[in-house]
Protein backbone atom coordinates (compact mmCIF):
# COMPACT_ATOMS: atom_id res chain seq x y z
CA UNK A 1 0.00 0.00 0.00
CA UNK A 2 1.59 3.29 -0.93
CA UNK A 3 1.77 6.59 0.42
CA UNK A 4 -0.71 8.94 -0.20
CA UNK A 5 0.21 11.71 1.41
CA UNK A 6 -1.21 13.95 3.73
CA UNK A 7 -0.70 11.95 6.92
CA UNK A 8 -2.85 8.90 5.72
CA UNK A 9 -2.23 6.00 7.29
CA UNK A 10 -4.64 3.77 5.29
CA UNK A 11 -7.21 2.74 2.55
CA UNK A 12 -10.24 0.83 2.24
CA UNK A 13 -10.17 -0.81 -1.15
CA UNK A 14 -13.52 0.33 -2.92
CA UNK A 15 -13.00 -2.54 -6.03
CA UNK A 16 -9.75 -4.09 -8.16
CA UNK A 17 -9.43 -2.86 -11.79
CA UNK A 18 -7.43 -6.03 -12.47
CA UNK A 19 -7.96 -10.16 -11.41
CA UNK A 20 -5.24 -12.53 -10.42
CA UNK A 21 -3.25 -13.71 -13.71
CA UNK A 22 -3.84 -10.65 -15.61
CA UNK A 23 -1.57 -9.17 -17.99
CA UNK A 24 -0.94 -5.80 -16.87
CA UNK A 25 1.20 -2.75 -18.12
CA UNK A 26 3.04 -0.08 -16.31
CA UNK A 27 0.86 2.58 -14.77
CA UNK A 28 -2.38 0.55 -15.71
CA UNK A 29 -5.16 1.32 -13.36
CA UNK A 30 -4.75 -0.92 -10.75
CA UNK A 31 -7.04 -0.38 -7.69
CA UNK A 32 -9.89 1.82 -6.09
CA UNK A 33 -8.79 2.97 -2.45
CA UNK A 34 -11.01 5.00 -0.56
CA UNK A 35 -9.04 6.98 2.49
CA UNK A 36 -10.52 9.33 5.10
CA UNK A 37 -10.24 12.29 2.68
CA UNK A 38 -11.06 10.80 -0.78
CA UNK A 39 -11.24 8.20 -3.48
CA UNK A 40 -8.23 7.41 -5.75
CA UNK A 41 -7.20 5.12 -8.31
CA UNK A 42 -3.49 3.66 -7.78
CA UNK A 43 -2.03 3.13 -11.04
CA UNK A 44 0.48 -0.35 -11.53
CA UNK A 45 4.10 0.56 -10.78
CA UNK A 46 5.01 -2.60 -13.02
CA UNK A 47 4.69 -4.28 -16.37
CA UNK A 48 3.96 -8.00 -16.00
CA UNK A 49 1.74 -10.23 -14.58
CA UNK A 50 -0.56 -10.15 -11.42
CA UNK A 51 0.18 -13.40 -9.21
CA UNK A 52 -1.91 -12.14 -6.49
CA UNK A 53 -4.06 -9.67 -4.73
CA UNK A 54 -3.57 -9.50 -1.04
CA UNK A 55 -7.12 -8.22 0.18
CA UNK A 56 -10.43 -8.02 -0.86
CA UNK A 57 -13.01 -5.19 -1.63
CA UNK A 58 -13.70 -3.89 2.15
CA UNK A 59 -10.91 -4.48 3.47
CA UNK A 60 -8.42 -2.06 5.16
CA UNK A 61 -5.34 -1.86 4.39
CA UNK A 62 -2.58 0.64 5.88
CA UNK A 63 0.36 1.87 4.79
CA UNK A 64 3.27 0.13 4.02
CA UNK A 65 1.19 -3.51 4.02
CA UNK A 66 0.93 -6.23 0.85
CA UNK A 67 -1.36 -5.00 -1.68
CA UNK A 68 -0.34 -7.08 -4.59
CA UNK A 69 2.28 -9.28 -5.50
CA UNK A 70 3.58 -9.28 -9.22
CA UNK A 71 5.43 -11.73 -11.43
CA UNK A 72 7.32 -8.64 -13.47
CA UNK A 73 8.72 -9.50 -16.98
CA UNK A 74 11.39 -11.60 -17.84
CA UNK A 75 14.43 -10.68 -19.48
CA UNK A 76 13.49 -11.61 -22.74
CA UNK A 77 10.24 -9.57 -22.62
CA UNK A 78 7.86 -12.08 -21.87
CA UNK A 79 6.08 -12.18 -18.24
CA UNK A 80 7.64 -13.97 -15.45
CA UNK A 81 4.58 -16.47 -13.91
CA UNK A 82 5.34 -17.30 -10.44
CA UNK A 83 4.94 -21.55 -10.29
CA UNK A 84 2.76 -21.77 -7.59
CA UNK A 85 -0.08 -18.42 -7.73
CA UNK A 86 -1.95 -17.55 -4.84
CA UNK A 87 -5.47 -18.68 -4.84
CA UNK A 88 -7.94 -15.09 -4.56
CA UNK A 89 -9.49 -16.63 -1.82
CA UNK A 90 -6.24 -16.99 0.17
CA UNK A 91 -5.37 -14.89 2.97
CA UNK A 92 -1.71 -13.98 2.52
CA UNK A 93 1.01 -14.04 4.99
CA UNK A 94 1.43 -10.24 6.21
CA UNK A 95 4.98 -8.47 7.50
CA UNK A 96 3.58 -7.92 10.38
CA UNK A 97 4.32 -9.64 14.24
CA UNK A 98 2.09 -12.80 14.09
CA UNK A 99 -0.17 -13.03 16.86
CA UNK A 100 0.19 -16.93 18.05
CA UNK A 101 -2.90 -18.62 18.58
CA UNK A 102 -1.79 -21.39 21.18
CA UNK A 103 -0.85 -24.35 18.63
CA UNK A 104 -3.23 -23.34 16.27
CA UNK A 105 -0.51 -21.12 14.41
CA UNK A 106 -0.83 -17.40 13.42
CA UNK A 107 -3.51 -15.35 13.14
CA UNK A 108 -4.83 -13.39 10.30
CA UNK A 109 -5.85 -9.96 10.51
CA UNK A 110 -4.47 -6.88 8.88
CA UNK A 111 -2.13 -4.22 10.42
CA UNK A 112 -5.49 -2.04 11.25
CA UNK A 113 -7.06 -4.59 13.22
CA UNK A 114 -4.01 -5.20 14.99
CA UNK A 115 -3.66 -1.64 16.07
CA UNK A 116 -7.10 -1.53 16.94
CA UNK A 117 -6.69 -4.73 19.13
CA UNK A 118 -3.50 -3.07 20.64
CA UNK A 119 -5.42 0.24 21.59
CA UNK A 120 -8.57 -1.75 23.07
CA UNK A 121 -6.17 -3.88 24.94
CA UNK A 122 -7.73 -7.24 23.12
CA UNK A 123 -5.58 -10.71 22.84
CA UNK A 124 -5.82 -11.52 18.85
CA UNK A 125 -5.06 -14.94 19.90
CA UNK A 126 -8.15 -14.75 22.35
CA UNK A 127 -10.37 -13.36 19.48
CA UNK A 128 -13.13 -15.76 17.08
CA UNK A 129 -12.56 -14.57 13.46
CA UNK A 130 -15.84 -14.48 11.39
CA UNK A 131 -14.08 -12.98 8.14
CA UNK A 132 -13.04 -15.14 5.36
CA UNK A 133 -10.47 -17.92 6.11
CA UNK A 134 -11.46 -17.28 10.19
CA UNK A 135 -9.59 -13.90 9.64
CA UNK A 136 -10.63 -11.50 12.72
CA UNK A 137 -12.22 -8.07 11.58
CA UNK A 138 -12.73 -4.92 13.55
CA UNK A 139 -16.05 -5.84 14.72
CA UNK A 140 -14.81 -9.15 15.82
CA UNK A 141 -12.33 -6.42 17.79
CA UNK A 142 -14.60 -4.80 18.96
CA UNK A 143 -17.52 -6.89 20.38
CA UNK A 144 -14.42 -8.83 22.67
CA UNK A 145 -13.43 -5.50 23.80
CA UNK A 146 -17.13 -5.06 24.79
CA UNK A 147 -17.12 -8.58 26.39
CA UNK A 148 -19.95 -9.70 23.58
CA UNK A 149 -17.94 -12.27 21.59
CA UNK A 150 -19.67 -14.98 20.41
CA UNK A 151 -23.10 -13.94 22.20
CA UNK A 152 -26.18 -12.96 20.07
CA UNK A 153 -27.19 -9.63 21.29
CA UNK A 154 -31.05 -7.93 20.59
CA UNK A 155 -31.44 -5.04 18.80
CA UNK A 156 -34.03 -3.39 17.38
CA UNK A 157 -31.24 -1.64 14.40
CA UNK A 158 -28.91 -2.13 12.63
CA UNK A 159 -24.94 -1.56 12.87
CA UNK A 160 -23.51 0.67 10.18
CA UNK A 161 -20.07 0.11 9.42
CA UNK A 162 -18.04 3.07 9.64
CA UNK A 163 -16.19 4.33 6.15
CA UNK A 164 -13.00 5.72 6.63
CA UNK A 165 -14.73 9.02 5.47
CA UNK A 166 -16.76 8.38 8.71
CA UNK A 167 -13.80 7.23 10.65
CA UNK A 168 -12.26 11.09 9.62
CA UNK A 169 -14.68 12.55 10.74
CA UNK A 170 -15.09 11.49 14.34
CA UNK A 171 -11.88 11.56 14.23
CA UNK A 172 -11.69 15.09 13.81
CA UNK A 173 -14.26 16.35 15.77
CA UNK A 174 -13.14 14.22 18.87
CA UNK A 175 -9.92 16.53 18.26
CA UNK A 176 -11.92 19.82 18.12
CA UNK A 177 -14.02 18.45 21.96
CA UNK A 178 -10.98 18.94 23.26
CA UNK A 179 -10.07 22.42 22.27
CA UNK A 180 -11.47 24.85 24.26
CA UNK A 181 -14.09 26.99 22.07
CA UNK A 182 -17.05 29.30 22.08
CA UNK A 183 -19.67 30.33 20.05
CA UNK A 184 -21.16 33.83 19.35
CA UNK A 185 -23.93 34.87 17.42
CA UNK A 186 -25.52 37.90 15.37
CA UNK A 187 -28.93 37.95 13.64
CA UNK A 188 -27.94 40.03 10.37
CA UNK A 189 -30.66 41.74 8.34
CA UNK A 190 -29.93 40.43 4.94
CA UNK A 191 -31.79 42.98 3.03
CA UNK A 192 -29.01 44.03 1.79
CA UNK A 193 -27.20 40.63 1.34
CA UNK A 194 -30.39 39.23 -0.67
CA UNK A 195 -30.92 41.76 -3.13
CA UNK A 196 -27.30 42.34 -3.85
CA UNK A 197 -26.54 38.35 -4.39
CA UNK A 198 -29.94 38.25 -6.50
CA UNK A 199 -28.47 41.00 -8.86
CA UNK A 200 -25.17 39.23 -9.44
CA UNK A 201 -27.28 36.05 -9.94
CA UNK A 202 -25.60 34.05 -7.24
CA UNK A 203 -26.00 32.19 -3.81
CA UNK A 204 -25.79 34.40 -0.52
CA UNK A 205 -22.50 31.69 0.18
CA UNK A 206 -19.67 33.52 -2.14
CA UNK A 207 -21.00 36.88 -1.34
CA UNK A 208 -20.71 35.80 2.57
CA UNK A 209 -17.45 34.54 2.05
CA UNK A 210 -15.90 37.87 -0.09
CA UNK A 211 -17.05 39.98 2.78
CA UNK A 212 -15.62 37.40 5.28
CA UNK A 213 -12.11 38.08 3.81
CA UNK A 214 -12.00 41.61 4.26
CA UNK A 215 -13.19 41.35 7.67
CA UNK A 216 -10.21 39.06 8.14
CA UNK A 217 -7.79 42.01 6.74
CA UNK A 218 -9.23 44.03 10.22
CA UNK A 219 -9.16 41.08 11.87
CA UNK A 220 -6.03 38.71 11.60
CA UNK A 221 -6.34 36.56 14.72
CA UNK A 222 -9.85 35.00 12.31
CA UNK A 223 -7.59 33.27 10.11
CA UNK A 224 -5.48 31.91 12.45
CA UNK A 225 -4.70 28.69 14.64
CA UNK A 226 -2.66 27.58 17.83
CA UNK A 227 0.65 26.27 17.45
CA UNK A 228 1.36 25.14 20.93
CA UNK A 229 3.52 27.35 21.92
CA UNK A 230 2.65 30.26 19.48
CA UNK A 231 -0.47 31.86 17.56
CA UNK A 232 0.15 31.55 13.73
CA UNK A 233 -1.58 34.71 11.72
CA UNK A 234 -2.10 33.60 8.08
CA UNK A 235 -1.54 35.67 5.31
CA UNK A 236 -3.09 33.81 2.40
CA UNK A 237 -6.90 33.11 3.37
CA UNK A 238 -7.38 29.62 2.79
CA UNK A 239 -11.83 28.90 3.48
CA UNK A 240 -12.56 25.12 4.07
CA UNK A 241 -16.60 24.85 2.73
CA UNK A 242 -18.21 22.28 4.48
CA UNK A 243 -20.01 20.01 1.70
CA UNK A 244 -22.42 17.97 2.85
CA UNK A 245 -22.02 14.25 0.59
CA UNK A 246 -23.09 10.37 0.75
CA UNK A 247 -20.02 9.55 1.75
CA UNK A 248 -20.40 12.17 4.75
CA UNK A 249 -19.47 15.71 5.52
CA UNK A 250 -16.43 16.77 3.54
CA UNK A 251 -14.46 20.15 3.34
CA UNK A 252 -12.95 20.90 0.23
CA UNK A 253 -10.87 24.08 0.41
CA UNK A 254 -11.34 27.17 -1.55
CA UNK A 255 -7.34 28.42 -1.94
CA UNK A 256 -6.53 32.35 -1.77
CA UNK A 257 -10.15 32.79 -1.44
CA UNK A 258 -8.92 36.85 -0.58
CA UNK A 259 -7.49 37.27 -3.53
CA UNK A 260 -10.98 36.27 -5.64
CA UNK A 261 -13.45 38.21 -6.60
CA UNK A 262 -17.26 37.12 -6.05
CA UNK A 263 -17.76 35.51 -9.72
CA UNK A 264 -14.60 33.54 -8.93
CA UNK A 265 -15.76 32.40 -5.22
CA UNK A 266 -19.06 30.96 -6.76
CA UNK A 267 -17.21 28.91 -9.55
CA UNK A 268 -14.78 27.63 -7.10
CA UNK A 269 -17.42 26.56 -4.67
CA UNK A 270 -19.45 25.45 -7.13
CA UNK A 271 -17.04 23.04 -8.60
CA UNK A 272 -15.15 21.93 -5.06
CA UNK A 273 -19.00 20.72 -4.30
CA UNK A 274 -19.23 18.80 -7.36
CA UNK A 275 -16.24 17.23 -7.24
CA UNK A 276 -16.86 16.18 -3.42
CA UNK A 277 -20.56 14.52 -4.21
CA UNK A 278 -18.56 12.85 -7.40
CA UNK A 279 -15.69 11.34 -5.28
CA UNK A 280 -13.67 12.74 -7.57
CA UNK A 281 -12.05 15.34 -5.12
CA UNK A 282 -7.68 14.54 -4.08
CA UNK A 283 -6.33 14.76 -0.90
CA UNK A 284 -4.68 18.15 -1.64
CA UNK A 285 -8.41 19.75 -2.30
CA UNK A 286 -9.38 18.38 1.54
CA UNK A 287 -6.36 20.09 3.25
CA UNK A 288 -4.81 23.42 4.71
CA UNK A 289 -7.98 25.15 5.47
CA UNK A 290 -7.25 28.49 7.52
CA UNK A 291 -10.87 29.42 8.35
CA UNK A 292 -14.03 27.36 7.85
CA UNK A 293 -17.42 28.08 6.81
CA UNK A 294 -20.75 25.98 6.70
CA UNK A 295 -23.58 26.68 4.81
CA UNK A 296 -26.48 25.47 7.51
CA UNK A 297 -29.26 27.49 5.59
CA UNK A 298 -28.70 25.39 2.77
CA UNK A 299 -31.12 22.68 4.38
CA UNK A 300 -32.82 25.04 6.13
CA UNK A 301 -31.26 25.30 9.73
CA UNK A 302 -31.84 28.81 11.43
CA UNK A 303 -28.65 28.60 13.07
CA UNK A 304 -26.27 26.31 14.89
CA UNK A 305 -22.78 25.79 16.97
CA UNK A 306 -20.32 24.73 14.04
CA UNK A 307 -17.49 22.83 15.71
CA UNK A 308 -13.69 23.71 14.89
CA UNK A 309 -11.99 22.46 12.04
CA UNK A 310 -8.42 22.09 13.62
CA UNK A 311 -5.77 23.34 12.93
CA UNK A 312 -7.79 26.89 11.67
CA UNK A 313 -9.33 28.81 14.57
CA UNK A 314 -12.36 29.56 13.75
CA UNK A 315 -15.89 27.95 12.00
CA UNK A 316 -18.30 30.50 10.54
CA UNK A 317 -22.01 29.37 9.85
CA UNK A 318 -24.51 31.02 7.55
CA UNK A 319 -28.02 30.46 8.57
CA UNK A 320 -30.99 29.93 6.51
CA UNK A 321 -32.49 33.70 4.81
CA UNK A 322 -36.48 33.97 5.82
CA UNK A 323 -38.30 36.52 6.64
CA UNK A 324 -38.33 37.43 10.08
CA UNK A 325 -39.67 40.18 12.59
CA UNK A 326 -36.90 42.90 12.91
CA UNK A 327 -37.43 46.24 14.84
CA UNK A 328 -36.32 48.86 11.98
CA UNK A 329 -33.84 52.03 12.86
CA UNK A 330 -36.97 53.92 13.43
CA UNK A 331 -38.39 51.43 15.92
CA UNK A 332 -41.58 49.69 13.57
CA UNK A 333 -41.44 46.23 13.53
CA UNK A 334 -41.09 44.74 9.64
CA UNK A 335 -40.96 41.60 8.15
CA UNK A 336 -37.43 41.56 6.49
CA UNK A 337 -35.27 38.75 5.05
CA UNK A 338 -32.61 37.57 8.28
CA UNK A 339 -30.56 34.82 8.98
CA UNK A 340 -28.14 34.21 11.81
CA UNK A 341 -24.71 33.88 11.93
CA UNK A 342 -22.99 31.49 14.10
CA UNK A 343 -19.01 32.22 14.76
CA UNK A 344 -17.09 29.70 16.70
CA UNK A 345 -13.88 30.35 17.83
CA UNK A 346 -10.56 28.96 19.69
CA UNK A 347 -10.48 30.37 22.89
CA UNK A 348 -6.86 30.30 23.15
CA UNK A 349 -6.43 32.22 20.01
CA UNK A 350 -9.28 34.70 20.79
CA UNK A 351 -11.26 36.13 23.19
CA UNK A 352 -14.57 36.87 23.53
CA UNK A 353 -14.26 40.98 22.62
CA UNK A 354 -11.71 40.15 19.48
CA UNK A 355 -14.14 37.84 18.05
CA UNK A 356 -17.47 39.73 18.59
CA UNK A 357 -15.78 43.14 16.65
CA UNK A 358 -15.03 40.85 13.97
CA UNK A 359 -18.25 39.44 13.75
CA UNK A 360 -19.96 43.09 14.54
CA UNK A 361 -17.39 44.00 11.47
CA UNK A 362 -18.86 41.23 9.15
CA UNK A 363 -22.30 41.69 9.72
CA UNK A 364 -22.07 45.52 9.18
CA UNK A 365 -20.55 45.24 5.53
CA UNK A 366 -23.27 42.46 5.06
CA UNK A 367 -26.08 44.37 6.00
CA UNK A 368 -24.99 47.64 3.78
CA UNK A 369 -25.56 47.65 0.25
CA UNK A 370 -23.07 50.04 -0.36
CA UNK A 371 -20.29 48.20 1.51
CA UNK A 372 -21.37 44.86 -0.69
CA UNK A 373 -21.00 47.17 -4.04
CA UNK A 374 -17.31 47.49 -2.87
CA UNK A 375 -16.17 44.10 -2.67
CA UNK A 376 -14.56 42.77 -5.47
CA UNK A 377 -16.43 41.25 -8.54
């Protein structure tokens, strides 16, 4: 299993391109992995033959472990066939420190299962495998860390298993629970906001986001994030845009998003989207976010408490636009088009004061027309 970069530390193979005794050429496509930021296709780093694959659709694979074994070609050209091929259905034998199963010999599971067994504190050698060839699978894992092995438990659902998309994301948001954060909030009268986004015939999102980075030129300690023993201030705005898919909530990240004009924000978002619902979307396009924003209103939330995306400092949510009752400058009370906006911010890289002016800051160029007609096209 190769590298992929960006601190991945393994796949789940979505399908095989190729079958056991295929002819195959260099950088043929070779396998669909799916890793906790996206889909990719791992092109053959050999010409030759395929003598076997060493996992199955489902499976999880890390780093670093067997994927497939080749029989490359021969020095007169022709393919070197290994004498004895691997059956598919065989488990093969990993790198990894066999597990001894009293005198019953190793036991099969992949590196990931190990680990997990390691971190639950779980003998493998203790453990029933109901995978294929009595390999032991996370669940199998799991249920003797719960002390449920081998019993038939009621229930009236049904256990998901968790894609390494879903795996990410708890992940990740188990990391943000532990920084310490707050969120603030300002109703905004988008009066302004909605006619202004319906003349440039786009959504309220890359008109929220343009205004967002010129708050942050007022406000650097926005597009920031803790560095242990420093605050980092970011120059280039980088705006994660949470996407909500099938495969689960990704955020694809909208690069030098201060240096684009409106037209240019909506394209970008528009596309980053696309990709992300396609699964066509690299681990580069899921990484280095500065500042995050969410789009609740987009399935009609009034407002909510966006959690951190870590390492950036602060989440930004856009509630739904509806009319609401606002009391007007000259104190009536008129049904206008609001929304809320929900900022939530790192406590150690803010406080309460710095991130209320910049949100005061944001809504005020929202809310005046004038202010919109400045920002940059």
């Amino acid at each position: 299993m190769p590298d992929l970069g960006e601190g991945l530390e393994e796949g789940e193979i979505v399908s095989w391109l190729v079958a056991e005794g295929q002819d195959i050429e260099l950088n043929q496509p070779l396998v669909e992995i799916e890793t906790a930021k996206a889909t990719v296709e791992i092109p053959s780093p050999f010409a030759g033959t395929i003598a076997s694959l060493h996992a199955g659709a489902g499976d999880t694979v890390a780093v670093g472990a067997p994927l497939v074994t080749f029989g490359v070609a021969g020095g007169d050209g022709s393919p070197a066939r290994p004498s004895e091929p691997a059956p598919s259905s065989a488990i093969p034998e990993r790198p990894a420190r066999a597990v001894e199963r009293g005198t019953a010999g190793p036991v099969a599971a992949t590196p990931a299962v190990r680990k997990l067994a390691k971190d639950l504190g779980v003998a493998l050698a203790s453990v029933e495998g109901t995978g294929p060839n009595g390999r032991v699978t996370a669940d199998d894992v799991r249920r003797a860390s719960s002390g449920t092995a081998g019993e038939e438990t009621e229930t009236d659902g049904e256990r998901v298993p968790l894609t390494p998309v879903r795996r990410a994301v708890a992940a990740r948001l188990e990391r943000s629970a532990a920084i310490p954060h707050v969120t603030t909030f300002r109703t905004l009268d988008a009066t302004a906001l909605d006619r202004f986004r319906r003349d440039l015939e786009v959504s309220p999102l890359p008109v929220f986001l343009a205004a967002l980075c010129r708050t942050i030129a007022a406000h650097a300690l926005v597009n920031a994030s803790w560095d242990g023993d420093a605050i980092v201030t970011h120059r280039s705005i980088h705006a994660g845009v949470a996407v909500d898919t099938e495969r689960g909530l990704l955020v694809p990240v909208v690069r030098d998003a201060g240096s684009r004009g409106i037209g240019a924000l909506a394209s970008e978002i528009e596309g980053l989207a696309e990709a992300a619902r396609a699964g066509t979307l690299g681990p580069a396009d899921l990484s280095g976010a500065t500042i995050s924003v969410s789009n609740t209103g987009s399935y009609g939330s009034e407002a909510g408490t966006p959690l951190l995306n870590p390492p950036g400092a602060v989440t930004i949510a856009l509630g739904v636009i509806a009319p609401r009752a606002l009391v007007t400058e000259a104190g009536t009370v008129e049904a206008r088009p609001a929304c809320t906006i929900s900022l939530t911010f790192d406590h150690r890289v803010l406080d309460g004061a710095a991130a209320g002016r910049a949100l005061t800051d944001l809504v005020r160029t929202l809310a005046d027309l004038d202010a919109l007609r400045e920002l940059p096209r």
